[in-house]
C-alpha atoms as a PDB file:
ATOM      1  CA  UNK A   1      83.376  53.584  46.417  1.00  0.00           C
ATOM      2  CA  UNK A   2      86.127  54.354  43.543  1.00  0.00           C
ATOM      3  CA  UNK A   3      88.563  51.473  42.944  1.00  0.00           C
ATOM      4  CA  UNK A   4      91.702  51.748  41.545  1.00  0.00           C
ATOM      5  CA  UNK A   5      93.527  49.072  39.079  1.00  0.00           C
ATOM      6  CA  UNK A   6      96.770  49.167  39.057  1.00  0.00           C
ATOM      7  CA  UNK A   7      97.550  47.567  35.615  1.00  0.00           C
ATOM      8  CA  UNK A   8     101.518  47.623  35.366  1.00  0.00           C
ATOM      9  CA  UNK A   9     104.300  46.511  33.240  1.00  0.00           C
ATOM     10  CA  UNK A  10     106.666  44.999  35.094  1.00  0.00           C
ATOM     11  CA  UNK A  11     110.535  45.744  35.448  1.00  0.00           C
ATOM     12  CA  UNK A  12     112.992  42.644  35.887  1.00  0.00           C
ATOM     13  CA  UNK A  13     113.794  43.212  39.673  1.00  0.00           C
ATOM     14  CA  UNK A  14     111.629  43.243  42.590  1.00  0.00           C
ATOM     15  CA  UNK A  15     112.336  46.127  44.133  1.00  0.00           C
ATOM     16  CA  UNK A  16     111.705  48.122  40.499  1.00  0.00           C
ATOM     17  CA  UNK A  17     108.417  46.487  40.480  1.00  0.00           C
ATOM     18  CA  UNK A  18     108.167  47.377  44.115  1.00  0.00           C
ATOM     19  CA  UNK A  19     108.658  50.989  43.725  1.00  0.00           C
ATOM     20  CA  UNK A  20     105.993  51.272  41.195  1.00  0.00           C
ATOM     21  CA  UNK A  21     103.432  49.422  43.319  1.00  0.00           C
ATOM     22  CA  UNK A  22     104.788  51.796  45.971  1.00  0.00           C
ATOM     23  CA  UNK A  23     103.834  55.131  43.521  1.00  0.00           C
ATOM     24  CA  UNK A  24     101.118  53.448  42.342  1.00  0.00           C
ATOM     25  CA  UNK A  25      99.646  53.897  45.884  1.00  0.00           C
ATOM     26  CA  UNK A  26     100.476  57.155  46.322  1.00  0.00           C
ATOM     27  CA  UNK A  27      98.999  58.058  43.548  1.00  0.00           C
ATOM     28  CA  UNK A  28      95.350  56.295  43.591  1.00  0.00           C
ATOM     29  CA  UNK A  29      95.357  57.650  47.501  1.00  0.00           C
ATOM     30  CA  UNK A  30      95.564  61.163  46.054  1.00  0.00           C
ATOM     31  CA  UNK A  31      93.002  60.699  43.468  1.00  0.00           C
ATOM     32  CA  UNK A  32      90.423  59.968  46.417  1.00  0.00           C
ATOM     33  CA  UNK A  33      90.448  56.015  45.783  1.00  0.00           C
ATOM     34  CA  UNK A  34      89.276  53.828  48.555  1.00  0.00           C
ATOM     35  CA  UNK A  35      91.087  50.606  47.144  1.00  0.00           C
ATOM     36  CA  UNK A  36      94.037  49.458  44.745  1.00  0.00           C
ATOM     37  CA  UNK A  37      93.821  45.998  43.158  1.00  0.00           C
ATOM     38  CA  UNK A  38      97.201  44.997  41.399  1.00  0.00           C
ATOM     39  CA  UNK A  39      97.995  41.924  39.212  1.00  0.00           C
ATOM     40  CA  UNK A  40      98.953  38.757  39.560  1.00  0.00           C
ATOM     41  CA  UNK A  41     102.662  38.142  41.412  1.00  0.00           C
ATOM     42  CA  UNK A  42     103.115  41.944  41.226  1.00  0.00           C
ATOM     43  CA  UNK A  43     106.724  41.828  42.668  1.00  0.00           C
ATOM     44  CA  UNK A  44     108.754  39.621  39.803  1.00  0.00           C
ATOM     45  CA  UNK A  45     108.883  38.696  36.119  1.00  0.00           C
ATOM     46  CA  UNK A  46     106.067  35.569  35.566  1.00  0.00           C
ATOM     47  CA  UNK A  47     108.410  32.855  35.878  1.00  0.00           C
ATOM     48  CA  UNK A  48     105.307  30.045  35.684  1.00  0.00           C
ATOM     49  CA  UNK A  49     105.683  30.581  32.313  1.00  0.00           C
ATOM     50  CA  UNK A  50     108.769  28.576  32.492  1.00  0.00           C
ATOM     51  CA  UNK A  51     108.498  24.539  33.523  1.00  0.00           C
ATOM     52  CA  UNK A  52     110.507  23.605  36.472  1.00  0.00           C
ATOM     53  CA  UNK A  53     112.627  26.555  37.252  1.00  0.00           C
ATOM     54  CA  UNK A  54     113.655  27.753  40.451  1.00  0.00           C
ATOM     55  CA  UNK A  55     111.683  31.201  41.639  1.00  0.00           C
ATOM     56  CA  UNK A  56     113.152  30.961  45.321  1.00  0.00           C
ATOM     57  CA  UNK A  57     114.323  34.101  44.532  1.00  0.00           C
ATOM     58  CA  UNK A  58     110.571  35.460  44.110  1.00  0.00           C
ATOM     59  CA  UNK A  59     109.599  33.818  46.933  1.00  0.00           C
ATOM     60  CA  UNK A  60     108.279  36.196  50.219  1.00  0.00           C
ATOM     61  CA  UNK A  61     106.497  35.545  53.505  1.00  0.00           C
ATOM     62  CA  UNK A  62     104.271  38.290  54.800  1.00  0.00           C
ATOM     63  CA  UNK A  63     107.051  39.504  57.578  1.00  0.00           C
ATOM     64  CA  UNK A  64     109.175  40.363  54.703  1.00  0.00           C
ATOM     65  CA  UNK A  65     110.164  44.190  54.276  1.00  0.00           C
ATOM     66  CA  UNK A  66     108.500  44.302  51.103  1.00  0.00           C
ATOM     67  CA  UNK A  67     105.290  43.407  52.218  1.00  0.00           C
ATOM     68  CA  UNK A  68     105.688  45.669  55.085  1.00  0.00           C
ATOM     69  CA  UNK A  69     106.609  48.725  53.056  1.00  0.00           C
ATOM     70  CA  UNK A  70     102.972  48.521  51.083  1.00  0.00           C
ATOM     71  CA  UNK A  71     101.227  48.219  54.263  1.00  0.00           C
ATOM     72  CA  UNK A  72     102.756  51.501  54.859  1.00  0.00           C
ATOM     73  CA  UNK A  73     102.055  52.883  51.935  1.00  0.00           C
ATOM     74  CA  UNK A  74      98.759  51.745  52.419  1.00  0.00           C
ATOM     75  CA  UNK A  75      98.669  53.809  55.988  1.00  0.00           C
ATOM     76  CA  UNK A  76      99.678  56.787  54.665  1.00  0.00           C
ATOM     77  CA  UNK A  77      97.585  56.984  51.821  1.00  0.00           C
ATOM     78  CA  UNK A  78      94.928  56.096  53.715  1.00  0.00           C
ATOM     79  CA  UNK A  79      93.223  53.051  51.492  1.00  0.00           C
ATOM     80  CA  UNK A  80      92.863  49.770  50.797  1.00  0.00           C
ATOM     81  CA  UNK A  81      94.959  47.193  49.392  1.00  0.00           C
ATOM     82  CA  UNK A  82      94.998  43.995  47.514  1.00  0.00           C
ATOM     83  CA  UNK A  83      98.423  42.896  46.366  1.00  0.00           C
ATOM     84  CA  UNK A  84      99.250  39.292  45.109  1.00  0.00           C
ATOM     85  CA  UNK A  85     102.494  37.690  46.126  1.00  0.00           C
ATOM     86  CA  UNK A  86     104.500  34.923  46.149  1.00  0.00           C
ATOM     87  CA  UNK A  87     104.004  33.624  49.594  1.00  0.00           C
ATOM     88  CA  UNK A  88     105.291  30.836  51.363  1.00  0.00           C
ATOM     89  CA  UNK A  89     102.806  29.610  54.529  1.00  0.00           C
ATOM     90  CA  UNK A  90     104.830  26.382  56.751  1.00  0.00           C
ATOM     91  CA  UNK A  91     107.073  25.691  54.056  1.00  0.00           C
ATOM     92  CA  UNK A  92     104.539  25.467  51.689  1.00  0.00           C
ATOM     93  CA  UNK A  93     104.304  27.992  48.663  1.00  0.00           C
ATOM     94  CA  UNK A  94     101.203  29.524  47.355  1.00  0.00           C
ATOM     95  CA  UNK A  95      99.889  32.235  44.690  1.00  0.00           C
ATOM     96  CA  UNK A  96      98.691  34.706  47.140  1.00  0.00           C
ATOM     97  CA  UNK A  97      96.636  37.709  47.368  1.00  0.00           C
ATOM     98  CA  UNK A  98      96.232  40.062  50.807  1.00  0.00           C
ATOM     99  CA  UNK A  99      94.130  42.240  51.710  1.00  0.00           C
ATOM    100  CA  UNK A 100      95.389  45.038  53.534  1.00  0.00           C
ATOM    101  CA  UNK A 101      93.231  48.021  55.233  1.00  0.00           C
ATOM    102  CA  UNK A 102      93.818  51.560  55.241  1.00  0.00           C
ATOM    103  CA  UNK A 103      95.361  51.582  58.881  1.00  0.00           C
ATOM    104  CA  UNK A 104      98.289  49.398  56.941  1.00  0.00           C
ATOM    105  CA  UNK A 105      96.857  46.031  58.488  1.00  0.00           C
ATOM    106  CA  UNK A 106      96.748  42.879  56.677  1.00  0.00           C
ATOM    107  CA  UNK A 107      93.256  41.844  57.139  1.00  0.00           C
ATOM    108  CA  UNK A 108      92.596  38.894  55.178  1.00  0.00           C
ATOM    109  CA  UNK A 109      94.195  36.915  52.544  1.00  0.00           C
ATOM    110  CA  UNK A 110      93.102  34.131  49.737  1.00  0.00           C
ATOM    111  CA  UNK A 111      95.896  31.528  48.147  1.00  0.00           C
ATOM    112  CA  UNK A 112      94.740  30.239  44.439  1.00  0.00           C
ATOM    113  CA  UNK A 113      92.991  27.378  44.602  1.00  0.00           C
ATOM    114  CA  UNK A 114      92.505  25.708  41.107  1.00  0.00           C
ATOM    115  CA  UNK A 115      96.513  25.524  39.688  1.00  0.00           C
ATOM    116  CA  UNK A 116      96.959  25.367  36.270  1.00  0.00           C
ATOM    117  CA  UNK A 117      99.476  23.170  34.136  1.00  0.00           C
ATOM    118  CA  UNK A 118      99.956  24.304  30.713  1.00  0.00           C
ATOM    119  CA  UNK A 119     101.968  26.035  28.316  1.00  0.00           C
ATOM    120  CA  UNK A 120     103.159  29.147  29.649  1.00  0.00           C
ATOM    121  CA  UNK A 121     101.285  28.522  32.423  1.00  0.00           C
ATOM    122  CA  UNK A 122     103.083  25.819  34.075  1.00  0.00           C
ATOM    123  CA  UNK A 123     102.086  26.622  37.998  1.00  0.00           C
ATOM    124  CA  UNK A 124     101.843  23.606  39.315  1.00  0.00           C
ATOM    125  CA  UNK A 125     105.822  23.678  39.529  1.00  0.00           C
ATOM    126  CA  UNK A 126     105.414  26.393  41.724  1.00  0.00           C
ATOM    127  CA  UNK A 127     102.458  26.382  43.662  1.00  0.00           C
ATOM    128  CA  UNK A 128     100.581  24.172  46.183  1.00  0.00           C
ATOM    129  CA  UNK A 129      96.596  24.745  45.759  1.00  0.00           C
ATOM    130  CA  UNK A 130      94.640  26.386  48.675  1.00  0.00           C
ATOM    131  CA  UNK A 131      93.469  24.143  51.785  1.00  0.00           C
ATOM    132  CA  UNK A 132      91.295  26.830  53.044  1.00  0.00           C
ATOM    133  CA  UNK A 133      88.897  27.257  49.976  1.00  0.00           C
ATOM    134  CA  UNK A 134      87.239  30.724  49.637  1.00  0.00           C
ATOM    135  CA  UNK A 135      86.652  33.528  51.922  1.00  0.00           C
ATOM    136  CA  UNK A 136      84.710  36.908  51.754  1.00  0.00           C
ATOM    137  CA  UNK A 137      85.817  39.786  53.827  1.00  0.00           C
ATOM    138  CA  UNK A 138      83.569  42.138  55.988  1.00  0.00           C
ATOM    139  CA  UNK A 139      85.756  45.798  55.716  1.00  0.00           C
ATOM    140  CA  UNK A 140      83.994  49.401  56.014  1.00  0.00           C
ATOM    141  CA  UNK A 141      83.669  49.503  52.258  1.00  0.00           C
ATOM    142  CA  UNK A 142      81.308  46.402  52.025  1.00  0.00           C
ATOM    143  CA  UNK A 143      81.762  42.524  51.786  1.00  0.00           C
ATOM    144  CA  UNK A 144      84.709  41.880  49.119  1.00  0.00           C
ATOM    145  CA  UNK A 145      85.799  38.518  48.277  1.00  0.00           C
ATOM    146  CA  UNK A 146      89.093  37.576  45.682  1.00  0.00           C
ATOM    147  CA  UNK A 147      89.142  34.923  43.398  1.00  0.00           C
ATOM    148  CA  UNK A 148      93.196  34.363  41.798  1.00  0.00           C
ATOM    149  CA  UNK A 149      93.197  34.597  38.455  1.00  0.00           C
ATOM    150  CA  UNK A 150      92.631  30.752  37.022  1.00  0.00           C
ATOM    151  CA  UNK A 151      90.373  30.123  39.908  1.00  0.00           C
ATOM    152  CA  UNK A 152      87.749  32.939  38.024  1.00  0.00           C
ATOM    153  CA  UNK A 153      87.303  30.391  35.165  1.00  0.00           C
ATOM    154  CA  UNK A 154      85.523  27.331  37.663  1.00  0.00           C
ATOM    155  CA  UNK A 155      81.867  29.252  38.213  1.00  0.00           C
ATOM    156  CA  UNK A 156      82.103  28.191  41.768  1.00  0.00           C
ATOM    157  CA  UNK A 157      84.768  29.939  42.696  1.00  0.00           C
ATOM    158  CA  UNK A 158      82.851  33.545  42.222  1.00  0.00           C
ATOM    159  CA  UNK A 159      79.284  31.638  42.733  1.00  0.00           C
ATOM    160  CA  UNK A 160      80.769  30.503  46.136  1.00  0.00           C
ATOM    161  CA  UNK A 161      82.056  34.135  46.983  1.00  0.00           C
ATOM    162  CA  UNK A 162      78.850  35.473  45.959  1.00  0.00           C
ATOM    163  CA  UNK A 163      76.853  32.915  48.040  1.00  0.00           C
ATOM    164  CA  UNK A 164      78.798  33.839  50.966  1.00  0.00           C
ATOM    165  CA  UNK A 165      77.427  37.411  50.985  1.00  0.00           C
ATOM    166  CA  UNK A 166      80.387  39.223  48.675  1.00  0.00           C
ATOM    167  CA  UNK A 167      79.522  42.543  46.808  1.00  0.00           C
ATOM    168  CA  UNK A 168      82.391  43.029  44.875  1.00  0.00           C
ATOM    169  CA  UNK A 169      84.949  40.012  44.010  1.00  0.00           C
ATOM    170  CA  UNK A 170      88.648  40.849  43.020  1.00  0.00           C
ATOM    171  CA  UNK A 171      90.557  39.173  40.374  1.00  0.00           C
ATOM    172  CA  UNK A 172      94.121  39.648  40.372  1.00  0.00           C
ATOM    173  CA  UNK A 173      95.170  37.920  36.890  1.00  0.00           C
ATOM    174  CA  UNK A 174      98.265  37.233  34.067  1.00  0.00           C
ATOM    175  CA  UNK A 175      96.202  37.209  30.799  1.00  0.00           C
ATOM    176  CA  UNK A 176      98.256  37.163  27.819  1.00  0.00           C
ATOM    177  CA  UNK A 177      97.523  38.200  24.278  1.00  0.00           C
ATOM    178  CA  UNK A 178      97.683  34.964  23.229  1.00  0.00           C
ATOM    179  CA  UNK A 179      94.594  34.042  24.666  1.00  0.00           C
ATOM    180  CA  UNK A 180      91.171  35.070  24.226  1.00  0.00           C
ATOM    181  CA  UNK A 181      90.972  39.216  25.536  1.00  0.00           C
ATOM    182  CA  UNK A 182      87.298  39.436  24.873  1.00  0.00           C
ATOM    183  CA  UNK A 183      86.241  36.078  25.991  1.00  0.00           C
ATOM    184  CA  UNK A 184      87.573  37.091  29.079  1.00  0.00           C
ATOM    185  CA  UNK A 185      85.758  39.904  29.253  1.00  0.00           C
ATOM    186  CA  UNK A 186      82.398  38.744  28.950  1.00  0.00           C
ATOM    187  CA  UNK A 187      83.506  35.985  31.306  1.00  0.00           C
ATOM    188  CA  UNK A 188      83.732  38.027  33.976  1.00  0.00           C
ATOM    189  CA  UNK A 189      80.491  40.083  33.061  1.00  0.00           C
ATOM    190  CA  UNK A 190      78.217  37.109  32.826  1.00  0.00           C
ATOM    191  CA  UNK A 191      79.401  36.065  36.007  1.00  0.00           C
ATOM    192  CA  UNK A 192      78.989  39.641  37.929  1.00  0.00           C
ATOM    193  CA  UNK A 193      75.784  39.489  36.049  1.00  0.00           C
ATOM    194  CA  UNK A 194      74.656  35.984  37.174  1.00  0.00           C
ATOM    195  CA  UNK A 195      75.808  36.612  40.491  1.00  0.00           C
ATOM    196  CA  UNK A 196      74.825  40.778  41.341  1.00  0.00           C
ATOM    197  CA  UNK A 197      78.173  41.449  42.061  1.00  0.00           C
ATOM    198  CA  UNK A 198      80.313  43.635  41.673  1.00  0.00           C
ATOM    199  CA  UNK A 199      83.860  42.191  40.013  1.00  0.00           C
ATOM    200  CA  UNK A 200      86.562  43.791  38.443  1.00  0.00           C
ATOM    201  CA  UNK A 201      89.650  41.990  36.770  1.00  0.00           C
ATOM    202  CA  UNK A 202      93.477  43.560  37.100  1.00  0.00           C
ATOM    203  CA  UNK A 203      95.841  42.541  34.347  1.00  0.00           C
ATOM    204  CA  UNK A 204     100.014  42.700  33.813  1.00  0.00           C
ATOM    205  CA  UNK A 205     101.026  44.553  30.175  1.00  0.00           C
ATOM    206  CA  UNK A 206     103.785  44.112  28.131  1.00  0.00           C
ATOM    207  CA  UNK A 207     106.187  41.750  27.024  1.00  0.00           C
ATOM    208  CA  UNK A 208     107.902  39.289  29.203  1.00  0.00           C
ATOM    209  CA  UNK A 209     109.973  36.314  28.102  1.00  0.00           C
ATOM    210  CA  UNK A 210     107.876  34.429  25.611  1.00  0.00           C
ATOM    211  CA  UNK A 211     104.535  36.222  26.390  1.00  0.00           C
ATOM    212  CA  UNK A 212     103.104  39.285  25.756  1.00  0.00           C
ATOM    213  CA  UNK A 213     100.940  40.308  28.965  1.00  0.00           C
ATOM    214  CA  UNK A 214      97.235  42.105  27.037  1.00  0.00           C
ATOM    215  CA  UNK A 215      96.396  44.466  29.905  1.00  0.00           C
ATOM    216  CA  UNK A 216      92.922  45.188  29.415  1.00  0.00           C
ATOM    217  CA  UNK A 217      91.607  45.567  32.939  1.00  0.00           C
ATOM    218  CA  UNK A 218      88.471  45.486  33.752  1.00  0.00           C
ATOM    219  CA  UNK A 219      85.130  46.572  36.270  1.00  0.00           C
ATOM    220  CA  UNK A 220      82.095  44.607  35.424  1.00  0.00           C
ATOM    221  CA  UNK A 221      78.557  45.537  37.527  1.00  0.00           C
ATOM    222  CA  UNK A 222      75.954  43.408  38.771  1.00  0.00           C
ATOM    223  CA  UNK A 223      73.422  43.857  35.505  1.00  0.00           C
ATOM    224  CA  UNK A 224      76.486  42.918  33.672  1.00  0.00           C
ATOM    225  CA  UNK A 225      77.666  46.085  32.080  1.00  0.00           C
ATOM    226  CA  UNK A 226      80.986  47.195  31.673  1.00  0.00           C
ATOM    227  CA  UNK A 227      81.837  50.044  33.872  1.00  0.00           C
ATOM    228  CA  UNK A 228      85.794  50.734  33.085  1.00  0.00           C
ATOM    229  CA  UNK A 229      88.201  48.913  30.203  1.00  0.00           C
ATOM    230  CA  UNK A 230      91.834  49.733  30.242  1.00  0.00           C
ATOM    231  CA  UNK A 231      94.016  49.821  27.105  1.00  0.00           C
ATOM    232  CA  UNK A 232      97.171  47.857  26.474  1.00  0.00           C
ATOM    233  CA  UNK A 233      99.676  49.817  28.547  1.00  0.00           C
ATOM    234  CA  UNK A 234     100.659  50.563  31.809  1.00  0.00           C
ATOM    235  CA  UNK A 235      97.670  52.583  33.809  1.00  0.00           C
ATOM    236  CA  UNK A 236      95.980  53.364  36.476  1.00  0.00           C
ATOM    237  CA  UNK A 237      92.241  52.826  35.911  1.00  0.00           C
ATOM    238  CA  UNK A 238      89.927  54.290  38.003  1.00  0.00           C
ATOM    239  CA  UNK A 239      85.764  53.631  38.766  1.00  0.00           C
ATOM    240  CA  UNK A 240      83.869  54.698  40.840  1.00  0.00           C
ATOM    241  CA  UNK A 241      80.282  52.615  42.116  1.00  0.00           C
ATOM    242  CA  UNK A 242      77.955  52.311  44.877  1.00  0.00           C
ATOM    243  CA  UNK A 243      78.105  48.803  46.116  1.00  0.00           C
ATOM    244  CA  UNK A 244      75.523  48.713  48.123  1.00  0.00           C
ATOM    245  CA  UNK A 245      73.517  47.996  44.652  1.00  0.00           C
ATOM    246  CA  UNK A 246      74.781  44.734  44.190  1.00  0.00           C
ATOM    247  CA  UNK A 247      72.660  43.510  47.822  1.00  0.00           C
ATOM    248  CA  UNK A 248      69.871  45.607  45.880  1.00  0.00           C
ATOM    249  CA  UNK A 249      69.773  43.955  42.721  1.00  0.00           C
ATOM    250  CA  UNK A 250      70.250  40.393  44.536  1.00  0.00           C
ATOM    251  CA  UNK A 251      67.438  41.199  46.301  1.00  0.00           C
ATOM    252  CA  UNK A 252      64.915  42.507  43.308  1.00  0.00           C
ATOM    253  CA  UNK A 253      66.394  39.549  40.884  1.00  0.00           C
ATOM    254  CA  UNK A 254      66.852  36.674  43.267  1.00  0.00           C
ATOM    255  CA  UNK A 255      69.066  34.318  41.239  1.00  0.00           C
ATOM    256  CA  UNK A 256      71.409  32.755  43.837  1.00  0.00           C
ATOM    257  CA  UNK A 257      68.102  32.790  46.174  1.00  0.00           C
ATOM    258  CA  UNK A 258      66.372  30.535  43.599  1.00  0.00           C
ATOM    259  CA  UNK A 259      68.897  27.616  43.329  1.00  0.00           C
ATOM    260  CA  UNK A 260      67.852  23.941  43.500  1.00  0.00           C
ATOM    261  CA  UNK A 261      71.851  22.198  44.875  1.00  0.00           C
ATOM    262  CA  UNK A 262      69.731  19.154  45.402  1.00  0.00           C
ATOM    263  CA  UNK A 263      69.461  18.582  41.518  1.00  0.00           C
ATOM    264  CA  UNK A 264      72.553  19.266  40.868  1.00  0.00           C
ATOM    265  CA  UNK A 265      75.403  17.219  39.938  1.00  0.00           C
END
């Protein structure tokens, strides 16, 4: 399959942002993608890096017209989509990603479920944590789970996924260059590694407010090795894999097989 990431810097209005995501679409379909991961809260400036403000205005549900344009966009282009949104569910308000398929249908979705509280990172002012846990998606490309950004540093979250049958996990994310880029990185290729899966990371760039957003997307593969690195700008980072080796490696190195959960804690 070829995946797209859709690392953008984003604008200060929603429907800027929107247009790009819109493009960005357009543009991945014609370079023969099958599937466009984009960043974390995609739409709107990261106002969790503010304590206690009000981001009503952010604020979508999947009806809205927004939502509906990119499942267009998704129709026409013929691929796959994961964007991440600011979603309210029965008046409650969650750090969402979809997953929409290449007829334009929204097919799945998976609300953070670990919320941070921290400078520049104060979330738990804005959203509630998942009640539904993790999921892993059967599509035409393979088995693909998500894990939101945070949730990717708790090993269960991807272990889970992985457990569960996924061969490629999507991380939608908000990494600044504050924190530590290449860390990060071999954070998420230990854990494809540990796990034979597939996983591949999708960063903001640029400066917003009082952070600096590192870019720095990435693809990891299930022996570990990096398959695609962005830079620190706005781009659209293509790689292209066969995931049907991730089931094959699980199957020749039989990690998650071999667990003992009754000795552990």
């Amino acid at each position: 399959m070829k995946l797209a990431l859709a690392q953008m810097r984003m604008a200060e209005t929603m429907d800027e942002n929107l247009c790009e995501a819109l493009r960005l679409i357009q543009m991945a379909g014609k370079q023969g993608a099958d599937l466009i991961l984009f960043p974390e809260i995609q739409l709107s400036p990261f106002f969790p890096q503010y304590a206690g403000r009000d981001a009503a205005a952010y604020l979508l549900r999947e009806d809205d017209a927004r939502v509906r344009m990119l499942c267009e966009a998704c129709r026409k282009a013929k691929l796959w989509a994961s964007p991440n949104f600011y979603l309210e569910y029965e008046g409650k308000r969650y750090d969402t990603s979809l997953l929409i398929d290449r007829g334009g249908r929204i097919v799945g979705r998976q609300k953070m479920v670990h919320i941070a509280q921290c400078p520049c990172f104060y979330e738990q002012d804005y959203y509630c944590p998942s009640e539904e846990g993790f999921s892993v998606f059967d599509t035409e490309l393979g088995r693909i789970g998500i894990v939101v950004c945070f949730d990717r540093h708790y090993p269960e979250s991807i272990r889970t996924e992985a457990l569960r049958g996924a061969d490629l996990i999507l991380i939608p994310t908000a990494n600044t260059s504050d924190e530590p880029a290449e860390l990060f990185q071999w954070e998420i290729r230990i854990q494809a590694f540990q796990n034979s899966v597939f996983a591949a990371m999708c960063n903001r760039v640029g400066p917003e407010g009082g952070v600096t957003f590192s870019g720095e997307s990435l693809v990891a593969g299930p022996n570990g090795e990096l398959l695609a690195l962005a830079g620190h700008d706005k781009e659209l980072l293509l790689c292209e894999f066969s995931l049907p080796q991730a089931r094959e490696i699980r199957a020749q190195r039989p990690y998650t097989q071999l667990r003992r959960p009754e000795l552990y804690a």
